[in-house]
PDB file of N, CA and C in Angstrom:
ATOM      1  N   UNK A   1      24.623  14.069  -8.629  1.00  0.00           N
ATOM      2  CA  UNK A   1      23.889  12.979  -7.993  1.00  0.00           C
ATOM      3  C   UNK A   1      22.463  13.445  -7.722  1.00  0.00           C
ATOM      4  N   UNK A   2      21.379  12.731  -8.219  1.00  0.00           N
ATOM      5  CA  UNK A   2      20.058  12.892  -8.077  1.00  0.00           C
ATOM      6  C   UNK A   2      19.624  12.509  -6.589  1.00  0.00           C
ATOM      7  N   UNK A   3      18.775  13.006  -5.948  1.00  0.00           N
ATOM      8  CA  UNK A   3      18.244  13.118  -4.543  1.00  0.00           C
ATOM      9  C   UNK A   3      17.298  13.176  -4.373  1.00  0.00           C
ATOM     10  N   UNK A   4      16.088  12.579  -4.053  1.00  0.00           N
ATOM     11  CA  UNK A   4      14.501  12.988  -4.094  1.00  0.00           C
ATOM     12  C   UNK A   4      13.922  11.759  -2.116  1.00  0.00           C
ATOM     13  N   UNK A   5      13.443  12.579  -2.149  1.00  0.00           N
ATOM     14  CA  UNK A   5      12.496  11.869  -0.570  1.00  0.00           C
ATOM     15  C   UNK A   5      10.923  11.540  -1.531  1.00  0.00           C
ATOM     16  N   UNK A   6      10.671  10.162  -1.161  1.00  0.00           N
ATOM     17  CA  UNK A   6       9.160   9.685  -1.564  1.00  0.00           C
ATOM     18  C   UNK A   6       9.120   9.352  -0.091  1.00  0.00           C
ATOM     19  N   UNK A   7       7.953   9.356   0.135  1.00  0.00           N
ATOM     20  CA  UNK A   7       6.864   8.951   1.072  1.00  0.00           C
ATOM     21  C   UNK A   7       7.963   8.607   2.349  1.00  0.00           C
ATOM     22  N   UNK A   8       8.877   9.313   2.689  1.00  0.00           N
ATOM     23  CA  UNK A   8       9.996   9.128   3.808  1.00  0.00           C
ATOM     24  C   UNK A   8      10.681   8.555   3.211  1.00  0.00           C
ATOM     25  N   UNK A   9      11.187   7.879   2.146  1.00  0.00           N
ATOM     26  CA  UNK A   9      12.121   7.786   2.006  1.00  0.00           C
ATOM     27  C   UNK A   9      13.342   8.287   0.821  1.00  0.00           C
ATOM     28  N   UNK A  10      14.706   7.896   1.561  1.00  0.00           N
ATOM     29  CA  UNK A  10      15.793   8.673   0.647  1.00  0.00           C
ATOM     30  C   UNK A  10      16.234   8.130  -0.604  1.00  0.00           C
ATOM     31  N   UNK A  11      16.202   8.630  -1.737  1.00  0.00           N
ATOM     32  CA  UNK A  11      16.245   8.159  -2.463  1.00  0.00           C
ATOM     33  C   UNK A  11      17.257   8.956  -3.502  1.00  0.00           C
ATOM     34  N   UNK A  12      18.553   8.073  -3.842  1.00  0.00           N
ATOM     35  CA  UNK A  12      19.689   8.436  -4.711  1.00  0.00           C
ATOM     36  C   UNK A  12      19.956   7.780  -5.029  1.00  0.00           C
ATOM     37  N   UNK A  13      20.895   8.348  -6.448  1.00  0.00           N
ATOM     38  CA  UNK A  13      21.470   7.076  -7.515  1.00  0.00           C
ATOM     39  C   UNK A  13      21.860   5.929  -7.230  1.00  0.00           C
ATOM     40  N   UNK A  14      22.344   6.204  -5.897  1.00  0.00           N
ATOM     41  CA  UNK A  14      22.848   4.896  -5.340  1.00  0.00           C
ATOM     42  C   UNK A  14      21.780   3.392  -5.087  1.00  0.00           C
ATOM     43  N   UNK A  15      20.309   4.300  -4.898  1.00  0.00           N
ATOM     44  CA  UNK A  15      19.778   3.691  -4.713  1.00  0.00           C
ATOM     45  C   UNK A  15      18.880   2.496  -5.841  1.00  0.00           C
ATOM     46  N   UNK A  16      18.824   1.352  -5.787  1.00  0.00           N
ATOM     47  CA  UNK A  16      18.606   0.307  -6.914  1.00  0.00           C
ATOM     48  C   UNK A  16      17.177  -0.009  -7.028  1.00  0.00           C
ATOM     49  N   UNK A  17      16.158   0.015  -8.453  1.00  0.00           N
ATOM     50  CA  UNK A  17      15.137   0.088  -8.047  1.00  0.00           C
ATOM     51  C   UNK A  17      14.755  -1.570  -8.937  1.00  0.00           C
ATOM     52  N   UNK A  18      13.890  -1.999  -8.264  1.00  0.00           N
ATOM     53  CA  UNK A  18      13.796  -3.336  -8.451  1.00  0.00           C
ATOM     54  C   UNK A  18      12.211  -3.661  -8.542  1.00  0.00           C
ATOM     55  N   UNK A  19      11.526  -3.969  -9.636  1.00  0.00           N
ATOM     56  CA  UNK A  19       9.710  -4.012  -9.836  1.00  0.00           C
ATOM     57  C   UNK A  19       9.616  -4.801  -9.934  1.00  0.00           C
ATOM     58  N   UNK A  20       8.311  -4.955  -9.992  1.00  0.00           N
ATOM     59  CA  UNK A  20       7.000  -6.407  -9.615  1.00  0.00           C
ATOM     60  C   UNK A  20       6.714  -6.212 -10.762  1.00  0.00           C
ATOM     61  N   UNK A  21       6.192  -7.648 -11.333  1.00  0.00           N
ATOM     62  CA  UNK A  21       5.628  -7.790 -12.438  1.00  0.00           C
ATOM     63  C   UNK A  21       4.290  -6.883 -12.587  1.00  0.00           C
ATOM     64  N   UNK A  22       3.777  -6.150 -13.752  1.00  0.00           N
ATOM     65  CA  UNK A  22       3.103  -5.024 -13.939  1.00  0.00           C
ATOM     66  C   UNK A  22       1.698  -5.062 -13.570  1.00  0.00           C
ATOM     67  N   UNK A  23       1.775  -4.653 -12.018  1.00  0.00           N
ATOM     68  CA  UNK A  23       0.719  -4.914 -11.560  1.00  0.00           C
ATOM     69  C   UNK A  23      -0.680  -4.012 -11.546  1.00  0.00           C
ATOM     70  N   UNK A  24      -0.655  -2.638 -13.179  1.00  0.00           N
ATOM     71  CA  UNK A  24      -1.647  -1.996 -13.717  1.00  0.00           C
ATOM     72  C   UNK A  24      -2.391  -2.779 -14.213  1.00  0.00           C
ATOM     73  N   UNK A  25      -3.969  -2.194 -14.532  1.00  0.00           N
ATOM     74  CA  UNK A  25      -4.450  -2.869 -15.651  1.00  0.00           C
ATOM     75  C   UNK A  25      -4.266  -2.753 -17.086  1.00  0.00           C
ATOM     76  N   UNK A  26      -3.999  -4.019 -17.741  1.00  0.00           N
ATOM     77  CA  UNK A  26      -4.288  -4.321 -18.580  1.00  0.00           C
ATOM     78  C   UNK A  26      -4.390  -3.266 -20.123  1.00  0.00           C
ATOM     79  N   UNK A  27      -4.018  -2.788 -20.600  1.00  0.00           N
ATOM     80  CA  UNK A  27      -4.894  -1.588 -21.478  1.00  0.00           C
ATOM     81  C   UNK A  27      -4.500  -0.110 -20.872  1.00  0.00           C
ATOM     82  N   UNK A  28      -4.719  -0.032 -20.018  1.00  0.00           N
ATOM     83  CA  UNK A  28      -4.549   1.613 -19.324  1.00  0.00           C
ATOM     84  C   UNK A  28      -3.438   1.919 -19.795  1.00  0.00           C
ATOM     85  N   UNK A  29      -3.303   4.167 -19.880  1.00  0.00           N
ATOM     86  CA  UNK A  29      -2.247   4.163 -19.700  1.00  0.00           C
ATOM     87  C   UNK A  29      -1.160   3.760 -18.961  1.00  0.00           C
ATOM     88  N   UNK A  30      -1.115   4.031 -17.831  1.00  0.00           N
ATOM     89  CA  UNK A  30      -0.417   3.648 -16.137  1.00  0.00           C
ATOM     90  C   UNK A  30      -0.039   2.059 -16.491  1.00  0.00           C
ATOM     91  N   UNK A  31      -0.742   1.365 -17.572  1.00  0.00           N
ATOM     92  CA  UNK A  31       0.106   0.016 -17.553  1.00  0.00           C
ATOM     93  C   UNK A  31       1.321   0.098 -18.393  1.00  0.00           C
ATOM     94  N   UNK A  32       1.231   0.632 -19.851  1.00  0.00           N
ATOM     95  CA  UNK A  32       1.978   1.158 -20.788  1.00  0.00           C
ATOM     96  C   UNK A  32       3.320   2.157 -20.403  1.00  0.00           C
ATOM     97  N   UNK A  33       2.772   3.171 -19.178  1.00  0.00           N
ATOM     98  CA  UNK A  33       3.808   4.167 -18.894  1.00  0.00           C
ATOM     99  C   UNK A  33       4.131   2.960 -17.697  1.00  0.00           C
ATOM    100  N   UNK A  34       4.264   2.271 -17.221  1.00  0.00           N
ATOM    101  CA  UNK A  34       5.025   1.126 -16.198  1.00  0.00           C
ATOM    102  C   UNK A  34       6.128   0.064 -16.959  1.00  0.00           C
ATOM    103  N   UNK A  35       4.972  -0.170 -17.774  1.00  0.00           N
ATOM    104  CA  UNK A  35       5.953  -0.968 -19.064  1.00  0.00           C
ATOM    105  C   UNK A  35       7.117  -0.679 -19.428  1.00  0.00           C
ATOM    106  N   UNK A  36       7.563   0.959 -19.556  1.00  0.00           N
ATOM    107  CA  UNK A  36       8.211   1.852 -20.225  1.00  0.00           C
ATOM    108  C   UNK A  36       9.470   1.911 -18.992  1.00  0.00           C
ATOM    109  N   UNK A  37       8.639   2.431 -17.331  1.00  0.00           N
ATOM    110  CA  UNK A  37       9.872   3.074 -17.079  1.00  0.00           C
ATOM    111  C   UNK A  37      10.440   1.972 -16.202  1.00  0.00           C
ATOM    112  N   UNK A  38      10.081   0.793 -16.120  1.00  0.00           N
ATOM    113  CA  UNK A  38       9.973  -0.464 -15.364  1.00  0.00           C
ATOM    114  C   UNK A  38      11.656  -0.935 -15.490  1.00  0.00           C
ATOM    115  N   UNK A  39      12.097  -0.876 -16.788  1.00  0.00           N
ATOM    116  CA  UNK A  39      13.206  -0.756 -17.536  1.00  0.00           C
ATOM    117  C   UNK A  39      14.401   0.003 -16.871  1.00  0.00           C
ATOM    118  N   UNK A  40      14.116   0.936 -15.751  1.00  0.00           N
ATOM    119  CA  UNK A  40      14.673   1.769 -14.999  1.00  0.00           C
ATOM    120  C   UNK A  40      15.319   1.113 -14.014  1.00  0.00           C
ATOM    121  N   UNK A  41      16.872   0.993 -13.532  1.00  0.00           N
ATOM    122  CA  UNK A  41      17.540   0.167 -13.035  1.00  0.00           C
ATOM    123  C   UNK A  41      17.441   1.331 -11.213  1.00  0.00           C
ATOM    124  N   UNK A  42      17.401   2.743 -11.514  1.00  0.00           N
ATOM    125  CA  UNK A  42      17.840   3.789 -10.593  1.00  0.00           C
ATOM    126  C   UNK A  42      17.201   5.100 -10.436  1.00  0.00           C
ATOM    127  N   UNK A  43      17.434   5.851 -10.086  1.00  0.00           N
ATOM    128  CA  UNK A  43      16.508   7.381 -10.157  1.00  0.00           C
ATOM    129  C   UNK A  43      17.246   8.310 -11.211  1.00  0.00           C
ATOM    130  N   UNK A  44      17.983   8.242 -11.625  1.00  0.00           N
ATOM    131  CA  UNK A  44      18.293   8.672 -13.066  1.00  0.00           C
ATOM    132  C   UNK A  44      17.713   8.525 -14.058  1.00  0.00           C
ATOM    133  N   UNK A  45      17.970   6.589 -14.258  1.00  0.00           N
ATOM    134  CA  UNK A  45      17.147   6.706 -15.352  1.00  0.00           C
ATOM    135  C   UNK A  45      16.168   6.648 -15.116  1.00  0.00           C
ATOM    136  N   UNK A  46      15.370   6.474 -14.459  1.00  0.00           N
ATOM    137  CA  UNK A  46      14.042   6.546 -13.857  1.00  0.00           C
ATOM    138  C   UNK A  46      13.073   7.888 -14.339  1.00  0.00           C
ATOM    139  N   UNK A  47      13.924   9.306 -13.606  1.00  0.00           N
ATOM    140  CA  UNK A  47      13.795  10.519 -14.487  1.00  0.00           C
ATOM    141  C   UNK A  47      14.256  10.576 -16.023  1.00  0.00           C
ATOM    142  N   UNK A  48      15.125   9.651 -16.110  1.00  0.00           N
ATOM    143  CA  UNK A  48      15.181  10.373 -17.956  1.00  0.00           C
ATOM    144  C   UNK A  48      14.427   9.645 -19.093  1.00  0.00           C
ATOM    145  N   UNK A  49      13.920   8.102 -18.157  1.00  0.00           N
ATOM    146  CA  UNK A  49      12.432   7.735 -19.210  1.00  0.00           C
ATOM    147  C   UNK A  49      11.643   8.534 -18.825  1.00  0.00           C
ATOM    148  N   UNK A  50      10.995   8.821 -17.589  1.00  0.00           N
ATOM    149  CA  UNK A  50       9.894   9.861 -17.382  1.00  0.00           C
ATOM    150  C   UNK A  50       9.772  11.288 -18.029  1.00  0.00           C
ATOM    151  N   UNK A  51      11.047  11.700 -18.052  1.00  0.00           N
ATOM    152  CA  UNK A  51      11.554  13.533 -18.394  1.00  0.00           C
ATOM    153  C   UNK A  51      10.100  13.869 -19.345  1.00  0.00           C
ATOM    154  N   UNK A  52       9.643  13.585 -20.042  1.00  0.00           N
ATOM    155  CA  UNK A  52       8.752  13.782 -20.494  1.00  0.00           C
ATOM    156  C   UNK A  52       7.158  13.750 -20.767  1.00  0.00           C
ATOM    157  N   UNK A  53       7.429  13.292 -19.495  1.00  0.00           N
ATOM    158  CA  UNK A  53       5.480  12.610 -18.802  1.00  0.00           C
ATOM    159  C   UNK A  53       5.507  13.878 -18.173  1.00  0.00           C
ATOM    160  N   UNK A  54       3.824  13.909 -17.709  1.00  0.00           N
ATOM    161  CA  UNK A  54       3.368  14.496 -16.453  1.00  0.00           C
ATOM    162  C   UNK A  54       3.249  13.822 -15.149  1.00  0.00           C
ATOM    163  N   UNK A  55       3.367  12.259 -15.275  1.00  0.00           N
ATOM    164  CA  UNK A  55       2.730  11.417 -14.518  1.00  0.00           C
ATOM    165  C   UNK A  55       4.456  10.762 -13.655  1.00  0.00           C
ATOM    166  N   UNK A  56       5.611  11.365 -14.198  1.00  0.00           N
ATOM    167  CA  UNK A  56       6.658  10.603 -13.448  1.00  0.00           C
ATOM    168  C   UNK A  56       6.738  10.272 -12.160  1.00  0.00           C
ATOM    169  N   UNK A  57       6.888  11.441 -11.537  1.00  0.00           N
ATOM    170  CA  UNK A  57       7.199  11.498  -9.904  1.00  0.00           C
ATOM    171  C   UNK A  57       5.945  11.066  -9.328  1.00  0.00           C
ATOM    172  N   UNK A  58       4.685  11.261  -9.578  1.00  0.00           N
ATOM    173  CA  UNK A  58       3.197  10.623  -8.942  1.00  0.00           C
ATOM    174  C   UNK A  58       3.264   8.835  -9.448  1.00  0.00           C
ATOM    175  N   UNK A  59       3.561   8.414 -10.764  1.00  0.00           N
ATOM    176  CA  UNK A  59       3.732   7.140 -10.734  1.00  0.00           C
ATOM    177  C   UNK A  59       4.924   6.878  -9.699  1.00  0.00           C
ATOM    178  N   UNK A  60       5.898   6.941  -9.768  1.00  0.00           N
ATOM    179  CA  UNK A  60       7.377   6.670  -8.593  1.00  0.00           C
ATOM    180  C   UNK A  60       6.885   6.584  -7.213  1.00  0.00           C
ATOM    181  N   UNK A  61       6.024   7.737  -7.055  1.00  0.00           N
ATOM    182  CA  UNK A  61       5.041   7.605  -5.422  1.00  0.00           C
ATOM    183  C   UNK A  61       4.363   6.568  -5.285  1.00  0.00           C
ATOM    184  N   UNK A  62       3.319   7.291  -6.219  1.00  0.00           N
ATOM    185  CA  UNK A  62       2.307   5.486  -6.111  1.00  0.00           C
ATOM    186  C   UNK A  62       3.075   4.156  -6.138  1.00  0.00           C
ATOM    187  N   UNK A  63       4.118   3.800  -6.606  1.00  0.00           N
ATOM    188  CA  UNK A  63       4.723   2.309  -6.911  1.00  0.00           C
ATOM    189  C   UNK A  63       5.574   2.004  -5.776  1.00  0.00           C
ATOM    190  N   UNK A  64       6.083   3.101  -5.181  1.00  0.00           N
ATOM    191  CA  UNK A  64       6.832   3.095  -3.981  1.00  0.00           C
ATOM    192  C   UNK A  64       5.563   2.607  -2.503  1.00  0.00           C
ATOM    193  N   UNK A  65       4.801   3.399  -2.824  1.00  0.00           N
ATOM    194  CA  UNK A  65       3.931   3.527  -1.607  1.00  0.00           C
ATOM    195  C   UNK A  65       3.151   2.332  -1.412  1.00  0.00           C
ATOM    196  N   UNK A  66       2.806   1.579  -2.620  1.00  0.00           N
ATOM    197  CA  UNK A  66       2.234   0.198  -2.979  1.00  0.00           C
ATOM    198  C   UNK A  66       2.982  -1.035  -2.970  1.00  0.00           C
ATOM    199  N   UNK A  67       4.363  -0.953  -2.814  1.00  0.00           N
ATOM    200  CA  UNK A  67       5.033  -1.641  -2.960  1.00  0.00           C
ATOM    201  C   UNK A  67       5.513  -2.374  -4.404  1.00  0.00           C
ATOM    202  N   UNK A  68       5.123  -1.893  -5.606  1.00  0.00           N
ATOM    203  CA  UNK A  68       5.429  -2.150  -6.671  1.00  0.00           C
ATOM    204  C   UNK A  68       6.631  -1.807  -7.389  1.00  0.00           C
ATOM    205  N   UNK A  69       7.693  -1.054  -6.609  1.00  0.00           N
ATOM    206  CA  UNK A  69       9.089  -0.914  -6.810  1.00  0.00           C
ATOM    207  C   UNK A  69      10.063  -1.180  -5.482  1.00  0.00           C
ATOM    208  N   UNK A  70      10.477  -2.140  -5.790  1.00  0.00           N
ATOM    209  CA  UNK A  70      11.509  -1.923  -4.141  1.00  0.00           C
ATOM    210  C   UNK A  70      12.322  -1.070  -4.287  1.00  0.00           C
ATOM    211  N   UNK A  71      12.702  -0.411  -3.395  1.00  0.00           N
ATOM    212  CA  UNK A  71      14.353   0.505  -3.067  1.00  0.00           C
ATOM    213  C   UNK A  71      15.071  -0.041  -2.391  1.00  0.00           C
ATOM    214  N   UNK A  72      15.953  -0.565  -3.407  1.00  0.00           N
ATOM    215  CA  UNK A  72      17.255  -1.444  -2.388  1.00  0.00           C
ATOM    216  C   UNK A  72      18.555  -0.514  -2.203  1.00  0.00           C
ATOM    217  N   UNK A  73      19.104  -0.384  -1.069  1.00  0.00           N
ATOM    218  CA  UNK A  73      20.470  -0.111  -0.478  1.00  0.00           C
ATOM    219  C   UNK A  73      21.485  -0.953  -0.368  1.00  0.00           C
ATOM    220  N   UNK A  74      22.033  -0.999  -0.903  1.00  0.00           N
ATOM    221  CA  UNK A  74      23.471  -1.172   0.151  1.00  0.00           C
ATOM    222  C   UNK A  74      23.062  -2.985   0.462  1.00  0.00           C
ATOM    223  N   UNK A  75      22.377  -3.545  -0.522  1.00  0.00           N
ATOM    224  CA  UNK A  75      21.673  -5.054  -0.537  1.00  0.00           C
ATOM    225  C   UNK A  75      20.479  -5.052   0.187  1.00  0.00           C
ATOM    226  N   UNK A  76      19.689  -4.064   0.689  1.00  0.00           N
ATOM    227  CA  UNK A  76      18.434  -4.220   1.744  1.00  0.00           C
ATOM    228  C   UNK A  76      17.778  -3.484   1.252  1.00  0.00           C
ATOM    229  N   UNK A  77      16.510  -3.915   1.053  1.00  0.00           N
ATOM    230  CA  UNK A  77      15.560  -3.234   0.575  1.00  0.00           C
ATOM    231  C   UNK A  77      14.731  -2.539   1.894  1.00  0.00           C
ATOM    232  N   UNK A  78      15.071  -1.248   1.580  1.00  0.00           N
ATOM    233  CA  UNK A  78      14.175  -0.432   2.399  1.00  0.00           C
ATOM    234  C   UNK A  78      12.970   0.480   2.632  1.00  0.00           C
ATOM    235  N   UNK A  79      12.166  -0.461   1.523  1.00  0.00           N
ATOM    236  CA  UNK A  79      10.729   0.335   1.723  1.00  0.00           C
ATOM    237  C   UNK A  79       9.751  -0.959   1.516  1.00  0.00           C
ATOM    238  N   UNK A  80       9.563  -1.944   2.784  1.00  0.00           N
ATOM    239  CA  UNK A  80       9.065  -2.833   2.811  1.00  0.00           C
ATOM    240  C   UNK A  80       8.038  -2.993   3.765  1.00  0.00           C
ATOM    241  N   UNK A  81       6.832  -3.491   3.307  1.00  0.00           N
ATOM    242  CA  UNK A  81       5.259  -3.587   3.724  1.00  0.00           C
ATOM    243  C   UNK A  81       5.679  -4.108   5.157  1.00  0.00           C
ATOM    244  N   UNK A  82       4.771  -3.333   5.995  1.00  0.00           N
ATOM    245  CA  UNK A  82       4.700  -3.018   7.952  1.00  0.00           C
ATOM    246  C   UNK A  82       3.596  -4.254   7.703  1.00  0.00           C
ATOM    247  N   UNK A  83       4.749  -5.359   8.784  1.00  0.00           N
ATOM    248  CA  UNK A  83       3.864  -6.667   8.989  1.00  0.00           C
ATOM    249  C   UNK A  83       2.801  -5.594  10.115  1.00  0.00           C
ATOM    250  N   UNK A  84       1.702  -6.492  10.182  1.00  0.00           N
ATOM    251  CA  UNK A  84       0.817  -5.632  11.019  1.00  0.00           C
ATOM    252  C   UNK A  84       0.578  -6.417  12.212  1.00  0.00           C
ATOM    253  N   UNK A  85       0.518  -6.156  13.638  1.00  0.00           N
ATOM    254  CA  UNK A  85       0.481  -7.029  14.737  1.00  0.00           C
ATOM    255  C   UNK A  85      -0.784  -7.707  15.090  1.00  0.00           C
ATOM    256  N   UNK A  86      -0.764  -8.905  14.963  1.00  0.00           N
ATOM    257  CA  UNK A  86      -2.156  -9.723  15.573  1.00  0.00           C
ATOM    258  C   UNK A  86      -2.683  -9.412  16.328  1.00  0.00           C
ATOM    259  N   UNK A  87      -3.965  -9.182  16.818  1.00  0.00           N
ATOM    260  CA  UNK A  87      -3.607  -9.217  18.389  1.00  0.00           C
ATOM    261  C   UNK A  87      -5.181 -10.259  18.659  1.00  0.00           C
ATOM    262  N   UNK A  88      -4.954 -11.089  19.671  1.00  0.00           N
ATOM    263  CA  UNK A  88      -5.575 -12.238  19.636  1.00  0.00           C
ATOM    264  C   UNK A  88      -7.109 -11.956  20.045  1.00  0.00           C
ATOM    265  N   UNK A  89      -8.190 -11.922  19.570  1.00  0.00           N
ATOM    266  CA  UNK A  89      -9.397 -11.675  20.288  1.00  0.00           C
ATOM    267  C   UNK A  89     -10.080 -12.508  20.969  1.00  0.00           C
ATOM    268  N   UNK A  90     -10.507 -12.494  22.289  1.00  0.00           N
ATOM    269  CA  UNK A  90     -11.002 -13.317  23.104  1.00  0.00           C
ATOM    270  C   UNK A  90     -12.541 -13.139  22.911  1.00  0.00           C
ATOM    271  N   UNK A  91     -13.722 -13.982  22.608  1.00  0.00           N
ATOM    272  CA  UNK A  91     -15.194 -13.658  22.515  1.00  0.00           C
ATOM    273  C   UNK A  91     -15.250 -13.884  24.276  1.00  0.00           C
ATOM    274  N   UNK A  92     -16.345 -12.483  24.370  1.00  0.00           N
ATOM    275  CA  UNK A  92     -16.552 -13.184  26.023  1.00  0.00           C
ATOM    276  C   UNK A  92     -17.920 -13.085  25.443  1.00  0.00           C
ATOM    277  N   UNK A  93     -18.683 -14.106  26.300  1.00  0.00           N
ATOM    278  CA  UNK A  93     -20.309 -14.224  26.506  1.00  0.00           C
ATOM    279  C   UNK A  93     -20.371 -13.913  27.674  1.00  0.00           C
ATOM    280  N   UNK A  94     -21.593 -13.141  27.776  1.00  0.00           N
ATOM    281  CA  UNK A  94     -22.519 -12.761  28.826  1.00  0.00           C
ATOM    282  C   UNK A  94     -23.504 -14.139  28.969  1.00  0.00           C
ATOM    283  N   UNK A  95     -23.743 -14.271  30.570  1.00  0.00           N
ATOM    284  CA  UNK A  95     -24.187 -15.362  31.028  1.00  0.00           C
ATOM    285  C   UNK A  95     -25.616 -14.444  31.713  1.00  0.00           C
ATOM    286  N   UNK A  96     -26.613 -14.873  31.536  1.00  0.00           N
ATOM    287  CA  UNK A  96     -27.760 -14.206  32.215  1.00  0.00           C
ATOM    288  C   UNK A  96     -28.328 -15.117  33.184  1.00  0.00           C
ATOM    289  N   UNK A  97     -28.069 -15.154  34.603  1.00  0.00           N
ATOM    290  CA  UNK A  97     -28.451 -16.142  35.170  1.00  0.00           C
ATOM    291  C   UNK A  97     -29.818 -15.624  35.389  1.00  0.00           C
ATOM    292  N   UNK A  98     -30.236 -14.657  36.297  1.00  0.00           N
ATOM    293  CA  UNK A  98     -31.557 -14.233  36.296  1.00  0.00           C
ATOM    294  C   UNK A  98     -32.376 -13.812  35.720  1.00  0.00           C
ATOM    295  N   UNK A  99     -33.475 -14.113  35.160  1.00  0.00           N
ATOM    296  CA  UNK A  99     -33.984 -13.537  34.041  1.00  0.00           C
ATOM    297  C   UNK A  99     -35.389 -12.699  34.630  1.00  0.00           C
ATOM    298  N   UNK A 100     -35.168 -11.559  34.301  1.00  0.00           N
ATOM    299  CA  UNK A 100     -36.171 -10.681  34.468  1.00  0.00           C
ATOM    300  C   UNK A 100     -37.318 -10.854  34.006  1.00  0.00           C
ATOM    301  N   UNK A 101     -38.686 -10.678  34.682  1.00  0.00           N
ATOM    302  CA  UNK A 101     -39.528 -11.617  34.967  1.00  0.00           C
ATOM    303  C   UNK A 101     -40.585 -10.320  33.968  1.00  0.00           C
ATOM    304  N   UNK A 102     -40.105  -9.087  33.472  1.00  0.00           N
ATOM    305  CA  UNK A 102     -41.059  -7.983  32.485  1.00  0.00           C
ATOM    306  C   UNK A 102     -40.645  -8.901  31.341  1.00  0.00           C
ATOM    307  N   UNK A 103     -39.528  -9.437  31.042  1.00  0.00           N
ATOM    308  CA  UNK A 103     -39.186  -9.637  29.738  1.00  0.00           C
ATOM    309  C   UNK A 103     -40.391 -11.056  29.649  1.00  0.00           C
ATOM    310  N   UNK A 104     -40.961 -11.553  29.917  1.00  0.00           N
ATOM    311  CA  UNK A 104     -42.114 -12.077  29.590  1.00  0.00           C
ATOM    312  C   UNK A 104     -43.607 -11.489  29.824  1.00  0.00           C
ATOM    313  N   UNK A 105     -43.515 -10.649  30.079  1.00  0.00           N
ATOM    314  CA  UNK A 105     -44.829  -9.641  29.961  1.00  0.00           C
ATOM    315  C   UNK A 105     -44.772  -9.098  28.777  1.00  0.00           C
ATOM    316  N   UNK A 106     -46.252  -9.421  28.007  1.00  0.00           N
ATOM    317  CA  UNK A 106     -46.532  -8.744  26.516  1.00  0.00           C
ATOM    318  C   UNK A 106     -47.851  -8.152  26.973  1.00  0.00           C
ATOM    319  N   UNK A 107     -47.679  -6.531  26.752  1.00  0.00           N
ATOM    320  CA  UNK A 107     -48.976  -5.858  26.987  1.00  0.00           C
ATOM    321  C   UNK A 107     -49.744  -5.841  25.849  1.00  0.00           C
ATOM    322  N   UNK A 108     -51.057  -6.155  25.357  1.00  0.00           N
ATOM    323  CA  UNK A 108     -51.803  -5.930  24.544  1.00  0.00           C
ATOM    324  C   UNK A 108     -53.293  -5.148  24.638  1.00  0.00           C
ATOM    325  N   UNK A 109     -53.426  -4.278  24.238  1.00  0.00           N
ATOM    326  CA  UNK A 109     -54.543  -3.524  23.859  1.00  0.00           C
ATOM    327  C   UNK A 109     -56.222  -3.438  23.666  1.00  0.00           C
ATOM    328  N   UNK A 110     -56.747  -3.826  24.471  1.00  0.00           N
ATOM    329  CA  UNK A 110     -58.277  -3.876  23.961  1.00  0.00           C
ATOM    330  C   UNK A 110     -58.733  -3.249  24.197  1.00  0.00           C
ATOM    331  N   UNK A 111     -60.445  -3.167  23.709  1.00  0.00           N
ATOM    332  CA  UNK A 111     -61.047  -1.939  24.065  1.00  0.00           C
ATOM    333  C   UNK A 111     -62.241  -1.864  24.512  1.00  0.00           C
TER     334      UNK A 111
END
């Protein structure tokens, strides 16, 4: 049984890998080698289309970390994008009731 940790998480045969439509560009390698291992149902075969890249386990990171491969368990996918918390911003204005009486003084220069 194959075993590997990406970016925290556990990852074994058991585990089911499930991609997004090929979200490289166009032309590049990285679209071509996605094309290829995309085809990959698990981390087996996952390694045995890759076995022969340099780029396996760094593409698997990157796609994991981007969200471009899910890792599903046990029916739950567990490497899913951290909703991020709102948090509501209030504008405050400053009210200047008194107005300082230099801020209309303009000194000018003669000679």
């Amino acid at each position: 049984m194959t075993e590997l940790s990406i970016s925290g998480f556990h990852i074994d045969s058991n585990t089911q890998f499930q991609y997004k439509s090929n979200p490289k560009r166009n032309g590049c390698k990285a679209y071509l080698r996605y094309e290829e291992y995309s085809q990959s149902k698990n981390i087996d075969e996952y390694l045995d289309i890759t076995k022969d890249t340099k780029f396996g386990k760094a593409d698997l990171r990157y796609d994991v970390e981007h969200f471009h491969l899910s890792l599903v368990k046990d029916g739950e996918v567990i490497n899913q994008p951290q909703q991020k918390e709102v948090k509501e911003v209030k504008e405050v204005k400053e009210v200047q009731e008194d107005k300082d009486e230099d801020e209309d003084f303009i000194m000018t220069e003669t000679e």
